[in-house]
PDB file of N, CA and C in Angstrom:
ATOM      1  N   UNK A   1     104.116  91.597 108.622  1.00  0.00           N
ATOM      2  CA  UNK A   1     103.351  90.617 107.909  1.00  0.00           C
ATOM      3  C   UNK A   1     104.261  89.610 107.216  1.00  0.00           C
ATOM      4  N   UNK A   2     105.575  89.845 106.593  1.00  0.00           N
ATOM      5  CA  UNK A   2     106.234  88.863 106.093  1.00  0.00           C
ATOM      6  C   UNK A   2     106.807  88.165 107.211  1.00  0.00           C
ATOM      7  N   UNK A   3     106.883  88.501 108.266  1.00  0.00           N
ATOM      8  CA  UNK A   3     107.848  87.224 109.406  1.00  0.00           C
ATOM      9  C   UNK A   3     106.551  86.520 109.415  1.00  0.00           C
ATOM     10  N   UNK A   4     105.392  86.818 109.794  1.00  0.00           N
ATOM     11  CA  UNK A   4     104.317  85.721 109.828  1.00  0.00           C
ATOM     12  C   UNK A   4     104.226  84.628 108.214  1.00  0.00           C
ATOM     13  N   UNK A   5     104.365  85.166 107.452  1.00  0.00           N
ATOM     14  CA  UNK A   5     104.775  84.554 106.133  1.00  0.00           C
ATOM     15  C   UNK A   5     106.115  83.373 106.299  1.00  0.00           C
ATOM     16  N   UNK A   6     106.851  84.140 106.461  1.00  0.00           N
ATOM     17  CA  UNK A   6     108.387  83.173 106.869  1.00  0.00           C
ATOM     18  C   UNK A   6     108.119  82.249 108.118  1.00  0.00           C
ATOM     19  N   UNK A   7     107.952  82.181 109.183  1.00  0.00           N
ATOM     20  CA  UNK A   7     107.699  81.734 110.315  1.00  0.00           C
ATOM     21  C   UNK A   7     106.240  80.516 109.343  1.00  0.00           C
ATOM     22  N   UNK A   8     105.164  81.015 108.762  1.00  0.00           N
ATOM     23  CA  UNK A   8     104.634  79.959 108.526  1.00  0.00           C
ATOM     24  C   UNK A   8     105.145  79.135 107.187  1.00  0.00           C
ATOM     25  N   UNK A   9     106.097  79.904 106.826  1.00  0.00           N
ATOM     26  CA  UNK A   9     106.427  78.780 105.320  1.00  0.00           C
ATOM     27  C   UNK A   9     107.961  77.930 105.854  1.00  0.00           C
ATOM     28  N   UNK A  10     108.814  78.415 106.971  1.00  0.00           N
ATOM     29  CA  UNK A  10     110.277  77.839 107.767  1.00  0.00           C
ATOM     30  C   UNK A  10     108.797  76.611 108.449  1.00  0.00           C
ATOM     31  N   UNK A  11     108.142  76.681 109.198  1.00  0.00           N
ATOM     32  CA  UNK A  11     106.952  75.665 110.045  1.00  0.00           C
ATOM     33  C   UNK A  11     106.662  74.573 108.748  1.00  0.00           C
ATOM     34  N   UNK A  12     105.774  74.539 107.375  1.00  0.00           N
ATOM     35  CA  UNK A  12     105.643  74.075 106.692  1.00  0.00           C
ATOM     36  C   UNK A  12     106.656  73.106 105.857  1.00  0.00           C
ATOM     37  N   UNK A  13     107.919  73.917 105.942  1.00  0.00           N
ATOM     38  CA  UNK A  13     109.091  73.237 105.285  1.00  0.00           C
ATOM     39  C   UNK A  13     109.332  71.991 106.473  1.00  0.00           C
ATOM     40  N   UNK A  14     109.676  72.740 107.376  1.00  0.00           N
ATOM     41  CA  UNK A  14     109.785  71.810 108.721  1.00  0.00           C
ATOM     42  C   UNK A  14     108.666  70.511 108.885  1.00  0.00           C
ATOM     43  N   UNK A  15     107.706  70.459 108.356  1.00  0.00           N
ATOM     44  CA  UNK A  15     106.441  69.807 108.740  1.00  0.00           C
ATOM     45  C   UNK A  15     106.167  69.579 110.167  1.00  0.00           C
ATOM     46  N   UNK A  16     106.333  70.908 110.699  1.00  0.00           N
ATOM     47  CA  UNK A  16     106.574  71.085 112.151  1.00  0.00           C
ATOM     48  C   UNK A  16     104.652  71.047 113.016  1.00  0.00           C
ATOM     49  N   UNK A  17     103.695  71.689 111.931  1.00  0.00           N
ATOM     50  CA  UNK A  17     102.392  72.068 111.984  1.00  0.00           C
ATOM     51  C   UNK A  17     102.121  71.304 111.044  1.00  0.00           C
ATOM     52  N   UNK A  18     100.589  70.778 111.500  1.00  0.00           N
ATOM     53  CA  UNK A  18      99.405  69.218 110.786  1.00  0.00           C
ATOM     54  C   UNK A  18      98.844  70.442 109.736  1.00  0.00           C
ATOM     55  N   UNK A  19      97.936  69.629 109.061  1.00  0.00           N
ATOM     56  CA  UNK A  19      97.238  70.399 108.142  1.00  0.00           C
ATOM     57  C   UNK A  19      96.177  71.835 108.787  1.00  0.00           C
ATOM     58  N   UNK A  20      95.493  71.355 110.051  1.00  0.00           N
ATOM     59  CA  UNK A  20      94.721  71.908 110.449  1.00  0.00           C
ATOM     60  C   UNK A  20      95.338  73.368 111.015  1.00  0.00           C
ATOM     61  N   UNK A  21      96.668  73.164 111.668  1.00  0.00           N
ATOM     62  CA  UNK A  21      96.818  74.144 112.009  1.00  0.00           C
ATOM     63  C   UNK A  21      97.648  75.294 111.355  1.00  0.00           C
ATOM     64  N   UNK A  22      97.927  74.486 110.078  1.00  0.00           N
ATOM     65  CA  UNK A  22      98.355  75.276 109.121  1.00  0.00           C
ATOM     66  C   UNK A  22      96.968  76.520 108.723  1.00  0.00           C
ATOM     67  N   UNK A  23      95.923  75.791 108.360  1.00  0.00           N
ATOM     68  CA  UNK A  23      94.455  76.707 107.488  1.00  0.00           C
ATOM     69  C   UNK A  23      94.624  77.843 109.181  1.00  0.00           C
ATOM     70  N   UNK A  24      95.125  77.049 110.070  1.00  0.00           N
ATOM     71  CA  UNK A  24      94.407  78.028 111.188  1.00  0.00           C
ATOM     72  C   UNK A  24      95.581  80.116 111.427  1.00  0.00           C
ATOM     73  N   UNK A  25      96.929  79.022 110.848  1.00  0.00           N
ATOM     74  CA  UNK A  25      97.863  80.041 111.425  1.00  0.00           C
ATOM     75  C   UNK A  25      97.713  80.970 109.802  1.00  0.00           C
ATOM     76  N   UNK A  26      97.128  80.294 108.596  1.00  0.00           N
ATOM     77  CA  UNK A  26      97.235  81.536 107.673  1.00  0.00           C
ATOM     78  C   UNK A  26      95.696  82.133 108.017  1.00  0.00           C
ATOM     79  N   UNK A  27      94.702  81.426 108.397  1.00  0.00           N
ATOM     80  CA  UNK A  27      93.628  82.465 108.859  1.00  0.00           C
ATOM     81  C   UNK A  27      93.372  83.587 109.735  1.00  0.00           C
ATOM     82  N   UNK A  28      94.554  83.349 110.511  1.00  0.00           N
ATOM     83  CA  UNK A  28      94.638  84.576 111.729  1.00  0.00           C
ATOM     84  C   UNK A  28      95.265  85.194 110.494  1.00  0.00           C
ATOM     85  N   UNK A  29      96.702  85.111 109.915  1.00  0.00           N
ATOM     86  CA  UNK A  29      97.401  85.935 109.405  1.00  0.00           C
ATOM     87  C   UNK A  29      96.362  87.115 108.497  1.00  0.00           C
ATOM     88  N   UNK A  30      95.600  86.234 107.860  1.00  0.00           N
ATOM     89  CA  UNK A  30      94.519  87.301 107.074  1.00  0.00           C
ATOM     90  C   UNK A  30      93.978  88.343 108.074  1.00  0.00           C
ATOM     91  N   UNK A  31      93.725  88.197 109.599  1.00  0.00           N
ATOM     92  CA  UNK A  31      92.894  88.388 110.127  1.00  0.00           C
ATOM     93  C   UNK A  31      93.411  89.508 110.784  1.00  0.00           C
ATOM     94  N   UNK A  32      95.070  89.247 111.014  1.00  0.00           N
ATOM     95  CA  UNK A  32      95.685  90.250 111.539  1.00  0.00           C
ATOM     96  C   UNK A  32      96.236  91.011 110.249  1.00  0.00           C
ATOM     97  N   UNK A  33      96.366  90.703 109.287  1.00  0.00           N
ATOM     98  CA  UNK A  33      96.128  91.596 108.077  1.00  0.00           C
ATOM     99  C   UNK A  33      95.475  92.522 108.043  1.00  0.00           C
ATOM    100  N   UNK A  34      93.993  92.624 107.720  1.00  0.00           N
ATOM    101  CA  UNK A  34      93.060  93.109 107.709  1.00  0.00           C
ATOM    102  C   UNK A  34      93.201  94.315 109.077  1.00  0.00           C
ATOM    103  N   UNK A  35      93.372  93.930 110.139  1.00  0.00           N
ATOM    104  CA  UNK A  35      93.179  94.412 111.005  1.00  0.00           C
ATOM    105  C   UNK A  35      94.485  95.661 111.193  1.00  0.00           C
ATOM    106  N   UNK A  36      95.546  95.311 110.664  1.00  0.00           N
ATOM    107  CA  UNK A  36      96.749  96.082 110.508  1.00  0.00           C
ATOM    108  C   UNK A  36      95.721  97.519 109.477  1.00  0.00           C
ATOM    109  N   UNK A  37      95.328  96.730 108.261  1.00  0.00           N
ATOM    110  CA  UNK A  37      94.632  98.000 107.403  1.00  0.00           C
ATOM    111  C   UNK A  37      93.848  98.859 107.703  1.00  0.00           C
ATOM    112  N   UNK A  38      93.007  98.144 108.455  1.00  0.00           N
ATOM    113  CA  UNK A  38      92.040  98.729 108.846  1.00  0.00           C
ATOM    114  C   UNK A  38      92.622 100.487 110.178  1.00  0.00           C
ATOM    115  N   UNK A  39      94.021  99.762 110.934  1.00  0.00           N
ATOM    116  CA  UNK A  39      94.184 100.985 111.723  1.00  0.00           C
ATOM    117  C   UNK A  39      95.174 101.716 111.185  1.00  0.00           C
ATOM    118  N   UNK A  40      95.472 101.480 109.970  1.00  0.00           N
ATOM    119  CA  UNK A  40      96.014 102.458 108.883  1.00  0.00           C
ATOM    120  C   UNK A  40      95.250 103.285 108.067  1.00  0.00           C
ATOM    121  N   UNK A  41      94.025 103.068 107.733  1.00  0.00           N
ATOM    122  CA  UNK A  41      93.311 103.552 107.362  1.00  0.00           C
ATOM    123  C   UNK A  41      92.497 104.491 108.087  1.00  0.00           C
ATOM    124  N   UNK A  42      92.201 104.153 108.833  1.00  0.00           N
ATOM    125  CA  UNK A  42      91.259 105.013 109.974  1.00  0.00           C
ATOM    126  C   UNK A  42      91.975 105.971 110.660  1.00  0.00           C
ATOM    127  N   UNK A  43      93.745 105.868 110.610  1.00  0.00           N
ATOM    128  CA  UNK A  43      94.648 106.959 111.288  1.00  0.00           C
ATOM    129  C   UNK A  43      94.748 107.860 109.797  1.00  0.00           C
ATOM    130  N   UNK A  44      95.154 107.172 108.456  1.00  0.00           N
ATOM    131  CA  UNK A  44      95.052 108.521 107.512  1.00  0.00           C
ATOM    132  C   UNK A  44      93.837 109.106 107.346  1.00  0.00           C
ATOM    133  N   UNK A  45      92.675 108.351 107.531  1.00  0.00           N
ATOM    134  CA  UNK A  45      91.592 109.407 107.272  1.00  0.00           C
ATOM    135  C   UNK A  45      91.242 110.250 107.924  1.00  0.00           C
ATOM    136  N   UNK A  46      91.575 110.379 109.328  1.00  0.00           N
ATOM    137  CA  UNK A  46      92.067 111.063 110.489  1.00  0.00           C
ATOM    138  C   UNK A  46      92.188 112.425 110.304  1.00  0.00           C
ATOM    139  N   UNK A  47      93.598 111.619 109.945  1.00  0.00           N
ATOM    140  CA  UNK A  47      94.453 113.197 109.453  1.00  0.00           C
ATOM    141  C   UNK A  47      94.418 113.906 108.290  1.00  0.00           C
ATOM    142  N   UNK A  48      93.822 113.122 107.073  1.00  0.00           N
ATOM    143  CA  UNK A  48      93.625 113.499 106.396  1.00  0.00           C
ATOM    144  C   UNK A  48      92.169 115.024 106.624  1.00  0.00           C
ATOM    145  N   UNK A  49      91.396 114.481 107.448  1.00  0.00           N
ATOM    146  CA  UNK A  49      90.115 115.308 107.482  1.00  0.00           C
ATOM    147  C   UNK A  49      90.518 116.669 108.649  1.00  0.00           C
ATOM    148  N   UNK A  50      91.619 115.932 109.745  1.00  0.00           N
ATOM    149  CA  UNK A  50      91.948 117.399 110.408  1.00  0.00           C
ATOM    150  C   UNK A  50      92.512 118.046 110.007  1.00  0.00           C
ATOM    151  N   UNK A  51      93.570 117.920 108.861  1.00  0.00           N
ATOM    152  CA  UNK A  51      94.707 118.801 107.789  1.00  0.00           C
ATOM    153  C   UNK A  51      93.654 119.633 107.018  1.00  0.00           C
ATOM    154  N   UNK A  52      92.643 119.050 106.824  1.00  0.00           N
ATOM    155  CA  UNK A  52      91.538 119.561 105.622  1.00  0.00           C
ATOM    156  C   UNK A  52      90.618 120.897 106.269  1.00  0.00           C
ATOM    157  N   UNK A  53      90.433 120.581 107.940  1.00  0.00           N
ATOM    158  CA  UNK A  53      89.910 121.145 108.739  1.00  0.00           C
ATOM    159  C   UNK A  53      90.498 122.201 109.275  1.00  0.00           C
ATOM    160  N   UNK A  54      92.028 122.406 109.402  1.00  0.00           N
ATOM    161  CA  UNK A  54      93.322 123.300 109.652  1.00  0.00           C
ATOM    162  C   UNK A  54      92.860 124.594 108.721  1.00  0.00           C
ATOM    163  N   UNK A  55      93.240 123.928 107.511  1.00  0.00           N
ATOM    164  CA  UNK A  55      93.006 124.465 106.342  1.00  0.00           C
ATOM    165  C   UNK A  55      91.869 125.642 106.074  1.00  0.00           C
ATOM    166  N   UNK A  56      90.952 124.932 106.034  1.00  0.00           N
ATOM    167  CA  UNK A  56      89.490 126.080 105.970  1.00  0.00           C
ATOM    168  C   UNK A  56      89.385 126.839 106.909  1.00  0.00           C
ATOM    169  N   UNK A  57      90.381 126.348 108.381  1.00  0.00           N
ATOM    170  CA  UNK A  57      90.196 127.592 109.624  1.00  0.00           C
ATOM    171  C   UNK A  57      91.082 128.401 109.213  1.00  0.00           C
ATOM    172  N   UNK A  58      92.139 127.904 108.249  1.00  0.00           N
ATOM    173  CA  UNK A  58      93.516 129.426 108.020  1.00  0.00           C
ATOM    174  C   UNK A  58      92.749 130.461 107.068  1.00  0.00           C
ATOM    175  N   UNK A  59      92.212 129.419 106.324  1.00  0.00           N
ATOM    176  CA  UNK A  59      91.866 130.131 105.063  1.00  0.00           C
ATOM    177  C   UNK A  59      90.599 131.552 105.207  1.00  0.00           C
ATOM    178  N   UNK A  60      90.371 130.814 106.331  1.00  0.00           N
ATOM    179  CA  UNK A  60      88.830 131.698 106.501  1.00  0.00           C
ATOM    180  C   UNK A  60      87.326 130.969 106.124  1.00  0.00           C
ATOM    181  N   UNK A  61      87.562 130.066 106.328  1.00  0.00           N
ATOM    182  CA  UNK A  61      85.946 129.352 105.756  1.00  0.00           C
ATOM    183  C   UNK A  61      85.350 129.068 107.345  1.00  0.00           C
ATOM    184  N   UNK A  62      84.050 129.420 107.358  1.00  0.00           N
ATOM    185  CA  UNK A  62      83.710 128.977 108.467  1.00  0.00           C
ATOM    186  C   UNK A  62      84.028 127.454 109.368  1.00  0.00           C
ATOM    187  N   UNK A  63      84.594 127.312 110.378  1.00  0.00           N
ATOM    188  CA  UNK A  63      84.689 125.886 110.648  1.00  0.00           C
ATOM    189  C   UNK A  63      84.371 126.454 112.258  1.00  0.00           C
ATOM    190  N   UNK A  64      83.692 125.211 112.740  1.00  0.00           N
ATOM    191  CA  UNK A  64      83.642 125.902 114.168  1.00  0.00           C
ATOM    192  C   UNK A  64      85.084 125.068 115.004  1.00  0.00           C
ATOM    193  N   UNK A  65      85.012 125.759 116.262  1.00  0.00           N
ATOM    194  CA  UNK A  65      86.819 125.798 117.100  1.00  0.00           C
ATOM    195  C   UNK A  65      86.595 124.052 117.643  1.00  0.00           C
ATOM    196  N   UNK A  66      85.035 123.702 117.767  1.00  0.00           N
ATOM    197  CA  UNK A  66      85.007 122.706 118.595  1.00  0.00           C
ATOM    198  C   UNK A  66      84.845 121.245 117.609  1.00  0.00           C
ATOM    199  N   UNK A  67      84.665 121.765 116.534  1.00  0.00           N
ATOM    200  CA  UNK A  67      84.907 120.141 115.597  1.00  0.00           C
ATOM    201  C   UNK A  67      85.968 120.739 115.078  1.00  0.00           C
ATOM    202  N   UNK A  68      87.246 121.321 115.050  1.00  0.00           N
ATOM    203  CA  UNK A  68      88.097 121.597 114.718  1.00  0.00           C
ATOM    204  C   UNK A  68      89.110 120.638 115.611  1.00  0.00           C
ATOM    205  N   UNK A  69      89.302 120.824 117.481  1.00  0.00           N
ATOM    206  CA  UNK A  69      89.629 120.279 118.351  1.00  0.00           C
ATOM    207  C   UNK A  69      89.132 118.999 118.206  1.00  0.00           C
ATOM    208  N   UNK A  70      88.212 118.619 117.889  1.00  0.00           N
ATOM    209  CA  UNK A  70      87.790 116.742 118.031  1.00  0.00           C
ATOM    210  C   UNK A  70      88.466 116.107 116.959  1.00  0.00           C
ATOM    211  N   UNK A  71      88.895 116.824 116.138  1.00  0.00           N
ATOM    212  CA  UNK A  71      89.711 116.064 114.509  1.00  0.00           C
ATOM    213  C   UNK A  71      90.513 116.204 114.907  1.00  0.00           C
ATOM    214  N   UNK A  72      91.387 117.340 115.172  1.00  0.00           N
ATOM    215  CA  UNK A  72      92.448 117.239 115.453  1.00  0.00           C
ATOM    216  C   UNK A  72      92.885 116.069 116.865  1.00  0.00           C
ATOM    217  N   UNK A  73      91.809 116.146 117.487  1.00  0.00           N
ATOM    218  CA  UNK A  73      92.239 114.781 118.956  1.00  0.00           C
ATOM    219  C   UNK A  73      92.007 113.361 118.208  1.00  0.00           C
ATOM    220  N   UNK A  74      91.057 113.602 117.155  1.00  0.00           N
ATOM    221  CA  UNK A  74      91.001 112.168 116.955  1.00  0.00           C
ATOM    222  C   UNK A  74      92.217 111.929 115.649  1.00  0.00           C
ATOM    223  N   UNK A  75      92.591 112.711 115.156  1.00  0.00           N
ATOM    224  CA  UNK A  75      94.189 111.841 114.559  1.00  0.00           C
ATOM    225  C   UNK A  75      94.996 111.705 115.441  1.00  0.00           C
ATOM    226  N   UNK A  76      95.294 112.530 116.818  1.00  0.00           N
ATOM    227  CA  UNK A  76      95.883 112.367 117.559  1.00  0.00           C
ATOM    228  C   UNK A  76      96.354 110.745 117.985  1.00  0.00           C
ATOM    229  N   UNK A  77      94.883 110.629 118.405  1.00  0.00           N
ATOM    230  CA  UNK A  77      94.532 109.426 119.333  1.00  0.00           C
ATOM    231  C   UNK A  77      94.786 107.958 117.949  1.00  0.00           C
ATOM    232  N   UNK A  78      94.566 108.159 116.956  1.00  0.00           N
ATOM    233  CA  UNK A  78      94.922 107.469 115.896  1.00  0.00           C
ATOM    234  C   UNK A  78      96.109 107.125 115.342  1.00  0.00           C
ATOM    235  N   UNK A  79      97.119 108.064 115.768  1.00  0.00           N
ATOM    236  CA  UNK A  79      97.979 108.032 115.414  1.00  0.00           C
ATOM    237  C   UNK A  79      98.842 107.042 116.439  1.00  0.00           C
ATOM    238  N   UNK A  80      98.566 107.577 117.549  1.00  0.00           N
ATOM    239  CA  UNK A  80      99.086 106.721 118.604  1.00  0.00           C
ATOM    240  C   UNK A  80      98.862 105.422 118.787  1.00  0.00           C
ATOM    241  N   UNK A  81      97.298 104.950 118.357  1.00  0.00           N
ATOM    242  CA  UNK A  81      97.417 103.705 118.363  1.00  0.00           C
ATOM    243  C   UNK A  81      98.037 103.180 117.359  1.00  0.00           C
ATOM    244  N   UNK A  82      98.351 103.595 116.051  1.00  0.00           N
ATOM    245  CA  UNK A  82      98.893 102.883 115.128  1.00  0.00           C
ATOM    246  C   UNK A  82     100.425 102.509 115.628  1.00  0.00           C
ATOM    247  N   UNK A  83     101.119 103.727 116.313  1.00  0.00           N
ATOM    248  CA  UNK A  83     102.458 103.835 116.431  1.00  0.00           C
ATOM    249  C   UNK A  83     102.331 102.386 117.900  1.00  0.00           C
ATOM    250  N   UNK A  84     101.489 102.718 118.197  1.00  0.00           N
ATOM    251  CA  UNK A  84     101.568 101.149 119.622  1.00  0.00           C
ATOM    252  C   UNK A  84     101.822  99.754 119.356  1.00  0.00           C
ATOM    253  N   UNK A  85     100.871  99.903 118.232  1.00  0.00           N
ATOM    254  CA  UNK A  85      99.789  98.524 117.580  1.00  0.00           C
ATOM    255  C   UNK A  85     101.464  98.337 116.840  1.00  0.00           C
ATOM    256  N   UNK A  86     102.307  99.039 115.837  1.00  0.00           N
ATOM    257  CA  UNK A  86     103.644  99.009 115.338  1.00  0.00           C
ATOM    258  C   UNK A  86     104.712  98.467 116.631  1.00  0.00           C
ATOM    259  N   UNK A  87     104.573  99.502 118.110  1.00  0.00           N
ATOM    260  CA  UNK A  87     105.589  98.791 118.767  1.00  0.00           C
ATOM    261  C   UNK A  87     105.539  97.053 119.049  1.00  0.00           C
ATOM    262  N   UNK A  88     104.239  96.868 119.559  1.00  0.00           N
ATOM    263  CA  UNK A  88     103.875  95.540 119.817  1.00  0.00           C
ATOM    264  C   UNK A  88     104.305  94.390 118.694  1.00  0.00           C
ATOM    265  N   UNK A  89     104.178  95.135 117.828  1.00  0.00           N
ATOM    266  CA  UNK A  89     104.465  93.706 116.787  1.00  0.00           C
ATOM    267  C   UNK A  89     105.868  93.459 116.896  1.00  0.00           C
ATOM    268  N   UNK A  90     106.144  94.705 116.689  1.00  0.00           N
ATOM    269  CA  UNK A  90     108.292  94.808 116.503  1.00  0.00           C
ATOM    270  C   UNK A  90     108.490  94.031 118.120  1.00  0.00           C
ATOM    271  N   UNK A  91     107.633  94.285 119.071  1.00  0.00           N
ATOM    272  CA  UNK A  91     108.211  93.234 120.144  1.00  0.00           C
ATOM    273  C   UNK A  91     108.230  92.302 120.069  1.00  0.00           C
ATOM    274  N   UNK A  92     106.825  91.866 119.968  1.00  0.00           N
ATOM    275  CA  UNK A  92     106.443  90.381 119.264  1.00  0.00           C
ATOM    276  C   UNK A  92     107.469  89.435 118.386  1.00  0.00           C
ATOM    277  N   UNK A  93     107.397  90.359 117.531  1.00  0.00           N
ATOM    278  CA  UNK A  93     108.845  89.594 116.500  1.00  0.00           C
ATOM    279  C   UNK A  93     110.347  89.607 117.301  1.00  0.00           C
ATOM    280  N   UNK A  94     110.377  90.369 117.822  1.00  0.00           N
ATOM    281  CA  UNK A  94     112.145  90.222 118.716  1.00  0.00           C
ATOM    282  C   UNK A  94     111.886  89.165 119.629  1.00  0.00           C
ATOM    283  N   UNK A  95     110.789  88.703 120.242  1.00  0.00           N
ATOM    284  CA  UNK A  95     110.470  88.030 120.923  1.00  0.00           C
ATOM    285  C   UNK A  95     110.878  86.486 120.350  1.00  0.00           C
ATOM    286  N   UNK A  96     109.873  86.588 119.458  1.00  0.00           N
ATOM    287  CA  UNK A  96     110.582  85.678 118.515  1.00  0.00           C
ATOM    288  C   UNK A  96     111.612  85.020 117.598  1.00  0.00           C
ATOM    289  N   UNK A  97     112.359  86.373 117.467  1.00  0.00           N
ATOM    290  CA  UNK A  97     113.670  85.881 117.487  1.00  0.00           C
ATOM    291  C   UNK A  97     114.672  85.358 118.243  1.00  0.00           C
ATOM    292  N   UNK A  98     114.388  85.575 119.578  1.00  0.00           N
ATOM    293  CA  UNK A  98     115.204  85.152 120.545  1.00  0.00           C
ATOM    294  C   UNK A  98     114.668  83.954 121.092  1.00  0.00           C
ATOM    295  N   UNK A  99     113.679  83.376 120.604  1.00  0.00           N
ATOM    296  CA  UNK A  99     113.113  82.233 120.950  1.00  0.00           C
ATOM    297  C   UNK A  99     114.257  80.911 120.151  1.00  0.00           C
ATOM    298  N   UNK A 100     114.702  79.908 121.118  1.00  0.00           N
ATOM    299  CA  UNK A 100     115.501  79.149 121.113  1.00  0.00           C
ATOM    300  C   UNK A 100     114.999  77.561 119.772  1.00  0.00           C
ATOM    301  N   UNK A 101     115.364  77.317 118.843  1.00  0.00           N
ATOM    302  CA  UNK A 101     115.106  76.272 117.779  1.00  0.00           C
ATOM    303  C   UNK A 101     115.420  74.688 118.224  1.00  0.00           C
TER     304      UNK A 101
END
């Protein structure tokens, strides 16, 4: 989120981008903001609820085996997209660094 910050305030200094596409490149930024939180959130609550679910099966509380397996797949599957959604950007940005001025 800060190279999109830098990249739009190095553009601004530059007066490289009009007004319009300035409102446009900090509106995505919100947008891909948001959207960063949102699959941070939805991967800890994840895991948060299959750790919770681990738990009551060690302990002895009734939990059944088969919403036990779906929490546990779905932090799985959460986790992975976060760790993707992370590679892509880090490409994205190398990408951009090697992009010629």
């Amino acid at each position: 989120m800060m190279m999109i910050n830098e990249m739009a305030q190095a553009a601004k200094n530059n007066n490289v981008m009009s007004g319009e596409e300035r409102k446009k490149a900090i509106n995505s930024e919100e947008g891909l903001s948001q959207t960063f939180q949102k699959i941070f959130k939805t991967a800890e609550q994840n895991l948060q609820i299959a750790d919770e679910m681990i738990l009551k099966a060690n302990t002895g509380d009734s939990v059944s085996i088969h919403e036990l397996m779906i929490a546990m797949e779905k932090a799985d599957i959460s986790l992975r997209l976060m760790v993707q959604v992370r590679n892509k950007a880090i490409e994205a940005y190398q990408e951009i660094m090697r992009m010629q001025v």
